[in-house]
Protein backbone atom coordinates (compact mmCIF):
# COMPACT_ATOMS: atom_id res chain seq x y z
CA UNK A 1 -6.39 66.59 -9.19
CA UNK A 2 -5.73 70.35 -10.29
CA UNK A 3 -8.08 72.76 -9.63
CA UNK A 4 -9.76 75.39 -12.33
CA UNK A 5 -6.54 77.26 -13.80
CA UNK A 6 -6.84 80.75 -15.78
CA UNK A 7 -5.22 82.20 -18.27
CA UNK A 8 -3.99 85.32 -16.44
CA UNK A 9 -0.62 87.49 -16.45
CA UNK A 10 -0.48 89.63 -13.10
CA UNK A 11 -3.42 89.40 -11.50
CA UNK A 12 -3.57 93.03 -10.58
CA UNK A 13 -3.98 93.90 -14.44
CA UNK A 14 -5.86 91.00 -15.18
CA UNK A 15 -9.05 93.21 -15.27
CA UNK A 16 -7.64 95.76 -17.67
CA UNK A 17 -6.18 93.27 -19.83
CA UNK A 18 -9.54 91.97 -20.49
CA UNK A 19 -10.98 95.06 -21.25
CA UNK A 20 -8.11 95.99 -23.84
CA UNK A 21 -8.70 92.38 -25.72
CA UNK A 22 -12.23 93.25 -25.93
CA UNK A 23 -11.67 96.91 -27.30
CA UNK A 24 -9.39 94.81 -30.02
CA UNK A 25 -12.55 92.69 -31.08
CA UNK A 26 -14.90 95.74 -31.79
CA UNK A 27 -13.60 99.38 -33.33
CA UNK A 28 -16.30 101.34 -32.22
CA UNK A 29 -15.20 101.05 -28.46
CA UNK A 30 -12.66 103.20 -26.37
CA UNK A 31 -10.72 102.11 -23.29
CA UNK A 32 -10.26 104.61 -20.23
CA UNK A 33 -7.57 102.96 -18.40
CA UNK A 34 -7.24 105.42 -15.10
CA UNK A 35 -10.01 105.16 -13.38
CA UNK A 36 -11.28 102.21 -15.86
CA UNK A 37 -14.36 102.05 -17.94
CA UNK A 38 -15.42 101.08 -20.99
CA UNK A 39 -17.19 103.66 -24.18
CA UNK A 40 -18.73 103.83 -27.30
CA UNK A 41 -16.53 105.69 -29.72
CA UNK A 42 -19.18 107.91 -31.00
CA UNK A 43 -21.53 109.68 -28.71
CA UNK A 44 -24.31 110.85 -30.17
CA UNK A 45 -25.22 114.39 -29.14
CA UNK A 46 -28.69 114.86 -27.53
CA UNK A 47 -30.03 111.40 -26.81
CA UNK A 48 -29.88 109.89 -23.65
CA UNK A 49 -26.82 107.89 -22.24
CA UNK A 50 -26.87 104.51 -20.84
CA UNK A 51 -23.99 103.37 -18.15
CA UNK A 52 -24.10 100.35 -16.12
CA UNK A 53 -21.26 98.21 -14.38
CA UNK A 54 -20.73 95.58 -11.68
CA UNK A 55 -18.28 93.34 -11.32
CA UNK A 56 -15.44 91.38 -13.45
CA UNK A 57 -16.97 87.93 -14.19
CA UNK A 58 -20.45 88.29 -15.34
CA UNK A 59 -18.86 88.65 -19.21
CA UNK A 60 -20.33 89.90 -21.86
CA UNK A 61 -22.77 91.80 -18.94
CA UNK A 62 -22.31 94.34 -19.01
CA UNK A 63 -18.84 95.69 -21.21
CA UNK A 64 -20.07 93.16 -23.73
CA UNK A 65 -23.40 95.13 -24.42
CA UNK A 66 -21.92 98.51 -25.00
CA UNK A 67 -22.72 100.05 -28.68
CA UNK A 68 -25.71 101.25 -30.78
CA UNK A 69 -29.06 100.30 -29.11
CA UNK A 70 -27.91 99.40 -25.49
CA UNK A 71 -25.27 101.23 -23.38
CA UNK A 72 -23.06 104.27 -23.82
CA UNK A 73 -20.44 102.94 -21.27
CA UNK A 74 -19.78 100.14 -18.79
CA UNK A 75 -17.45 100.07 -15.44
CA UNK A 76 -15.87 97.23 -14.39
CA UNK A 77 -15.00 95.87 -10.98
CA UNK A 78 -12.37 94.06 -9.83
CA UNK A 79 -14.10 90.61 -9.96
CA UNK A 80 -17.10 90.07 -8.35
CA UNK A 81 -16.64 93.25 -6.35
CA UNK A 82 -18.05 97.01 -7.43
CA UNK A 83 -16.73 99.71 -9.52
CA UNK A 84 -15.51 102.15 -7.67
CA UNK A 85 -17.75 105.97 -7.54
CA UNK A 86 -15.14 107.65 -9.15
CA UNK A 87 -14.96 104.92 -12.14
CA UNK A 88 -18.70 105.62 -12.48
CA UNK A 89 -18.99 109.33 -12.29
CA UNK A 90 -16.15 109.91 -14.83
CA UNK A 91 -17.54 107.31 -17.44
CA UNK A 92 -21.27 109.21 -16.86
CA UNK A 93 -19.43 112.60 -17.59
CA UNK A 94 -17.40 111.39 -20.53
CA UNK A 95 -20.62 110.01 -22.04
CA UNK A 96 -23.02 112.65 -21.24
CA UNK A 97 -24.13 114.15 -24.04
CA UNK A 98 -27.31 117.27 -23.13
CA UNK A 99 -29.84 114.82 -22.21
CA UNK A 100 -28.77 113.41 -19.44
CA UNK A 101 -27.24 109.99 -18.08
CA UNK A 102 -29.15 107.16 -16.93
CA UNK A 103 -27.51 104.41 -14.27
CA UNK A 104 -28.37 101.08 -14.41
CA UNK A 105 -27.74 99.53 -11.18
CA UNK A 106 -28.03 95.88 -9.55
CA UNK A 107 -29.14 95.69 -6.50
CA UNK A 108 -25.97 94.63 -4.19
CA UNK A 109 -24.94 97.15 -1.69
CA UNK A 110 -21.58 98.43 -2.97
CA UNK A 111 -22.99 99.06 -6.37
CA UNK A 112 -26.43 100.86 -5.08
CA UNK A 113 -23.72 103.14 -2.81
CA UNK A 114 -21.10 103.77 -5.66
CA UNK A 115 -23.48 104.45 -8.24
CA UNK A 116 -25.23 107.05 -5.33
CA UNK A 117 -22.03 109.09 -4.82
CA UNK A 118 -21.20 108.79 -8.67
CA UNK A 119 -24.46 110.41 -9.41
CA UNK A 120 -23.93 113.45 -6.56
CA UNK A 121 -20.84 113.90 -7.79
CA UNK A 122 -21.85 114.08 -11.49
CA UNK A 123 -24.68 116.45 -10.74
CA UNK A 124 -22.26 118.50 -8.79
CA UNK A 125 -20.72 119.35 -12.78
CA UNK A 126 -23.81 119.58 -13.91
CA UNK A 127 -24.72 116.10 -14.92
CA UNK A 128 -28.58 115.59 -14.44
CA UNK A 129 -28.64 111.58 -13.67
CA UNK A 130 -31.56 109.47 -13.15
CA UNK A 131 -31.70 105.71 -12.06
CA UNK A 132 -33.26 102.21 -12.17
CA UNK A 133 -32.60 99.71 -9.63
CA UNK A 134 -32.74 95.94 -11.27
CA UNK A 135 -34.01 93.46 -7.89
CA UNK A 136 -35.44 90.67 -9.99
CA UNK A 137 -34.05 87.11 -8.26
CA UNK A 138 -36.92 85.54 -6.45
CA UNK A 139 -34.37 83.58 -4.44
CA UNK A 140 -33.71 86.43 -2.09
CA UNK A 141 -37.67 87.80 -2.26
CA UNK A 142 -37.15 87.38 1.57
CA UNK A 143 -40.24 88.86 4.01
CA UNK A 144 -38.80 91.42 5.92
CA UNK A 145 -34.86 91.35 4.21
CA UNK A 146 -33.65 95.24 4.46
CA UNK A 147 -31.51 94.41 1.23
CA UNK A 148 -34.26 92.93 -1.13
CA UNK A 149 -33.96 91.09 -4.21
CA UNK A 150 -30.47 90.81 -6.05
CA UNK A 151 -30.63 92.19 -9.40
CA UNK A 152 -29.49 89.30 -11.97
CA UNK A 153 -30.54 88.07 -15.61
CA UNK A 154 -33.09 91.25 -16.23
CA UNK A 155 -30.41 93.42 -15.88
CA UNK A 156 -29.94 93.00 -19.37
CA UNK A 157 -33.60 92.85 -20.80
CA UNK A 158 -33.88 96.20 -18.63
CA UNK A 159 -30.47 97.62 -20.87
CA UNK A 160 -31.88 96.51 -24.41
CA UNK A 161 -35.36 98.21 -23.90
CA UNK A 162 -33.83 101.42 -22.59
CA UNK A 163 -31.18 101.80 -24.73
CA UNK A 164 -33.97 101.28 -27.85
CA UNK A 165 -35.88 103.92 -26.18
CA UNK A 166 -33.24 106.39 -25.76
CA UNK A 167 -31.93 105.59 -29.45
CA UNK A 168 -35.54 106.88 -30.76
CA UNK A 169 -35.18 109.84 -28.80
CA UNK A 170 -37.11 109.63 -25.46
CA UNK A 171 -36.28 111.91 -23.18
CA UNK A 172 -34.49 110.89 -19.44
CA UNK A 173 -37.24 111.02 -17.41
CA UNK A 174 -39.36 109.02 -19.89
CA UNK A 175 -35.99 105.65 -20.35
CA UNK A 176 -35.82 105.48 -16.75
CA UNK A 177 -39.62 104.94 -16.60
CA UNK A 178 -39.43 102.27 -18.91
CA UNK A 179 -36.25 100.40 -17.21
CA UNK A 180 -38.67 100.53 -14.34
CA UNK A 181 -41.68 99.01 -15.90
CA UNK A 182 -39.23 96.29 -16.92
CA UNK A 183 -37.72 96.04 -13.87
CA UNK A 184 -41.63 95.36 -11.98
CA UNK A 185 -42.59 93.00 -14.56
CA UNK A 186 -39.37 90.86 -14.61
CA UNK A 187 -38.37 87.71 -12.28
CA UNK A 188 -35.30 85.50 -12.21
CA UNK A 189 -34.47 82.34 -10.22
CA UNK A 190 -30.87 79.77 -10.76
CA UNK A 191 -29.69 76.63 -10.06
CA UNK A 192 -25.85 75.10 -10.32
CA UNK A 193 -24.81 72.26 -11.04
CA UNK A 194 -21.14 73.05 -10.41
CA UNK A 195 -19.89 76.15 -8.02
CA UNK A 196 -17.30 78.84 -9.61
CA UNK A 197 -14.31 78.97 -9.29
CA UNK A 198 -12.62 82.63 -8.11
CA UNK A 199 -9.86 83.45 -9.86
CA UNK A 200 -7.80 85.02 -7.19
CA UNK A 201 -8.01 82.53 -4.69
CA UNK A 202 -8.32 79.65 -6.50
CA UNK A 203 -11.31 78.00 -4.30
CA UNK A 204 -14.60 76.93 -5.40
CA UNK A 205 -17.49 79.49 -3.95
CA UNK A 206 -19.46 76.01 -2.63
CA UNK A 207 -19.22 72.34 -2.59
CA UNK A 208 -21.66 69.67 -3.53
CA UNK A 209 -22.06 66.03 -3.05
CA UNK A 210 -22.80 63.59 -5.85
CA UNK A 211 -26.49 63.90 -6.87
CA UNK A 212 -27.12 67.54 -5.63
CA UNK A 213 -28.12 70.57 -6.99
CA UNK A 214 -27.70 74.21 -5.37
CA UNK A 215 -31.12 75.85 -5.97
CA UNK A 216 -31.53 79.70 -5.83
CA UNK A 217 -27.76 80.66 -6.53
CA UNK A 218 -26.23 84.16 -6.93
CA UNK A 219 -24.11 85.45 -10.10
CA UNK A 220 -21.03 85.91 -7.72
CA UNK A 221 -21.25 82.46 -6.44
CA UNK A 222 -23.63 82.99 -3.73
CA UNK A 223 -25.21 79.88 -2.33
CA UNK A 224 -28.77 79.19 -2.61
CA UNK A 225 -31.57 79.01 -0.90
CA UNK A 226 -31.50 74.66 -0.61
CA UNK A 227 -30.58 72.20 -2.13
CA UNK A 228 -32.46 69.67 -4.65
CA UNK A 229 -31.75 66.22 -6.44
CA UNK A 230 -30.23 66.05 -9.42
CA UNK A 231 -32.96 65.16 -12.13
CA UNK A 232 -33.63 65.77 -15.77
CA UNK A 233 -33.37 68.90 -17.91
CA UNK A 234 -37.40 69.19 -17.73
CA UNK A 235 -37.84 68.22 -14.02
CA UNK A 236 -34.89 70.70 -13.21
CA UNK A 237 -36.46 73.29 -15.44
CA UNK A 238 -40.25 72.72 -13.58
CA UNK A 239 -38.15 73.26 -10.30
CA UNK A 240 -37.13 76.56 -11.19
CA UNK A 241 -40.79 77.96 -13.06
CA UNK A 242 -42.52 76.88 -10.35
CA UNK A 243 -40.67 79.04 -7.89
CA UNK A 244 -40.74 81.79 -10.77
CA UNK A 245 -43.96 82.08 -12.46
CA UNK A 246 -46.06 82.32 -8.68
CA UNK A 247 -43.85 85.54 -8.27
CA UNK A 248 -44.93 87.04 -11.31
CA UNK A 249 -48.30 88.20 -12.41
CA UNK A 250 -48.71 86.36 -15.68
CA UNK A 251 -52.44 85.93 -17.07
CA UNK A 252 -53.61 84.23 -20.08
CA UNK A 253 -53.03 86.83 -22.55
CA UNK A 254 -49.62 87.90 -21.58
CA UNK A 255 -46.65 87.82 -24.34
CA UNK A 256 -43.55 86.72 -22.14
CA UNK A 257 -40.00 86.94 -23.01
CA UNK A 258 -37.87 84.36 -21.60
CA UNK A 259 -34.23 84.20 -21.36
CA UNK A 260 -32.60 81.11 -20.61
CA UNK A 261 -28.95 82.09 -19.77
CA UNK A 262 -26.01 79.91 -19.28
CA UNK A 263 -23.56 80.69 -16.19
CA UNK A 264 -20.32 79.99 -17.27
CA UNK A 265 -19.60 76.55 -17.81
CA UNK A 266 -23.25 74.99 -19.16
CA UNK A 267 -22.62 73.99 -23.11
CA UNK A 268 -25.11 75.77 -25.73
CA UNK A 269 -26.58 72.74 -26.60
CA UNK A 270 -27.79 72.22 -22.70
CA UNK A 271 -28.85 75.67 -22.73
CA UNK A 272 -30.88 74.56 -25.82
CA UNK A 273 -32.52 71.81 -23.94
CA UNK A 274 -33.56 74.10 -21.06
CA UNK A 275 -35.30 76.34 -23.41
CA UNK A 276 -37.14 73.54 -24.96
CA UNK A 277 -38.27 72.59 -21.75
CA UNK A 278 -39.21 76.19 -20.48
CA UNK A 279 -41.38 76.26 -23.97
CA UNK A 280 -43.07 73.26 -22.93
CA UNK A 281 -43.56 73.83 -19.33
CA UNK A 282 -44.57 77.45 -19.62
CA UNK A 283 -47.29 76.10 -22.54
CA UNK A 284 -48.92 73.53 -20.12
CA UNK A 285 -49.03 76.42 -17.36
CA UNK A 286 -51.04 78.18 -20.54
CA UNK A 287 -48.28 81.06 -20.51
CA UNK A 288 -46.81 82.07 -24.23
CA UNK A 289 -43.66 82.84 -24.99
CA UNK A 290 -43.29 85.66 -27.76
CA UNK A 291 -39.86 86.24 -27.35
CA UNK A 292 -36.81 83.53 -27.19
CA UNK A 293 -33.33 84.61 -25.75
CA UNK A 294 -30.64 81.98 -25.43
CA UNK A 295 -27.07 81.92 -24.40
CA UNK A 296 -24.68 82.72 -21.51
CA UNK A 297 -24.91 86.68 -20.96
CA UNK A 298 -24.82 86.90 -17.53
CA UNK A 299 -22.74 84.60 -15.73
CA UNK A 300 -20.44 83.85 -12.69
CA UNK A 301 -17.23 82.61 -14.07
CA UNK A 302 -17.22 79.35 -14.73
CA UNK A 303 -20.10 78.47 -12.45
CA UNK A 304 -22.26 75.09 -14.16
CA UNK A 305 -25.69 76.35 -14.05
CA UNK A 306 -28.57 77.73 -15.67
CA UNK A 307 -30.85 80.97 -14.84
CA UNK A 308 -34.53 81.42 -16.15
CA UNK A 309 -35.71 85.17 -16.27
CA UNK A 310 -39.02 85.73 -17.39
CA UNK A 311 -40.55 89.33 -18.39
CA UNK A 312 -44.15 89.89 -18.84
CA UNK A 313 -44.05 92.28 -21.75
CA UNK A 314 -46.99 94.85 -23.51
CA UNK A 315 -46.17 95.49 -27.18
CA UNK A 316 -44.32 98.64 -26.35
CA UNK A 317 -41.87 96.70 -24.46
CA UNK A 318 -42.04 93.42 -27.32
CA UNK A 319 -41.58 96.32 -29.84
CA UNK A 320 -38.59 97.82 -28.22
CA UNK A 321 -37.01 94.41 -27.69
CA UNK A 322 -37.03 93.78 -31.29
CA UNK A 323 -35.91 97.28 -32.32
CA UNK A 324 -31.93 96.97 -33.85
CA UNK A 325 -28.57 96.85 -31.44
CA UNK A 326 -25.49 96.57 -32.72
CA UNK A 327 -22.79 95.52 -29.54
CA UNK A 328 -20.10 93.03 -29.60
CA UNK A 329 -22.28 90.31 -27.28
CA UNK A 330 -26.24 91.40 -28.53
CA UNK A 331 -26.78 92.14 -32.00
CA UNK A 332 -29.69 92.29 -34.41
């Protein structure tokens, strides 16, 4: 039997080709093709500018979230590998517009060290950058690990609730303090039922046997922590809230936002029954849910999976969620 195929020209363009097709589906955005990254059209002059990136294969995060409300610019990888610092420091300095530029950066080594040397650089021309660090996957919250938690599924909670904040006018300083406070009060966890496929080698990331699930994953295909049996939507779902909610500090009276994200390859209407079942479970652990978010925004190719991020939210944050964006991937 054939393996996953892709509909893909040279596979050295196949990154920029992507990012042309989605300038096509949405006016308001602007290609830079050398280095690469992605802009709004219209900067507006004194508020503070968003920029985040990673890499190719996590679609629509985070080129798919660029436009009024969320971020200024995004800079793509190759996949699943970082933009490169001079990507990142030209697309802060072409966005930059008097109040500064704020990064938003997962937490896997080559982004944290491109991101670093993007912001020296763009400070060296008179940039002033600031920074939040997204480390919200409780599958890596290892005692003792000297790289931490991988940032996943917050990533873009922590992008709506800035960008709001910086569309009302806050100043830099004041965003980044924000994408922080989101950042401390959000966890993820995933599970796959199905491995991903990478595109330029053709080979699945991991294999598993008839009747298992890989527990814990990674949005570049990263193997989990162990591995489960295969079970129902709602016993899969308790699986993965009862490794998330102990990591969080959720009390009685907390309004939660959950997101329910699809990886790749899980159908809408599964991703429907997960969030029925995160409803239910989270209402017999006597946690609320304020806030609903469903549908494949971060993902890992064509991975078969689903991730649960959960983020306990005050009503500045609820209020910011809910404030408009207009992007081609997040709109309200």
């Amino acid at each position: 039997m054939a393996g996953h195929r892709f509909f893909m020209n040279d596979p050295d363009n196949f990154v920029v080709e992507a990012a042309q097709g989605l300038a096509l589906t949405n006016p308001d955005l602007v290609i830079h093709e050398s280095p690469l990254f992605i802009r709004r059209r219209t900067i507006l002059q004194d508020k503070v500018a968003l920029v985040s990136g990673g890499g190719t294969g996590h679609e629509p995060l985070h080129a798919g979230f660029v436009g009024d409300g969320m971020l200024d610019a995004a800079v793509p990888g190759a996949v699943f590998a970082s933009p490169t610092a001079i990507q990142v420091s030209a697309a802060t300095k072409s966005v930059d517009a008097g109040a500064g530029v704020l990064h938003i950066v997962k937490n896997y080594t080559g982004d944290v060290l491109n991101f670093k040397i993007a912001a020296e650089l763009a400070a060296d021309e008179g940039v002033e950058v600031a920074s939040v660090l997204v480390d919200d996957d409780v599958a890596t919250d290892i005692e003792g690990s000297r790289v931490g938690r991988r940032g996943t599924g917050s990533t873009l909670i922590v992008e709506k609730v800035c960008g709001a904040a910086a569309r009302r006018g806050d100043s830099l300083h004041d965003v980044a303090e924000l994408g922080r406070k989101v950042v401390a009060n959000s966890r993820s966890i995933a599970l796959a039922l199905d491995a991903c496929t990478h595109p330029m080698t053709g080979k699945k990331s991991f294999e598993l046997d008839t009747g298992e699930v890989e527990f814990g994953v990674g949005i570049h295909g990263e193997r989990g922590r162990g591995r489960i049996v295969f079970d129902t939507a709602d016993a899969l779902t308790d699986e993965l809230l009862d490794a998330l909610v102990p990591a969080m500090n959720i009390g009685s009276d907390s309004q939660v936002i959950a997101f329910v994200n699809g990886l790749g390859a899980t159908q809408l209407t599964e991703q429907y029954v997960v969030t029925r079942a995160v409803h239910d479970s989270l209402q017999k652990r006597g946690i609320k849910v304020s806030r609903f978010l469903t549908g494949s925004y971060v993902t890992a190719l064509n991975m078969s999976g689903i991730s649960i991020t959960l983020t306990n939210a005050d009503k500045e944050l609820l209020d910011l969620w809910d404030a408009p964006v207009s992007t081609s991937s997040l709109r309200w």
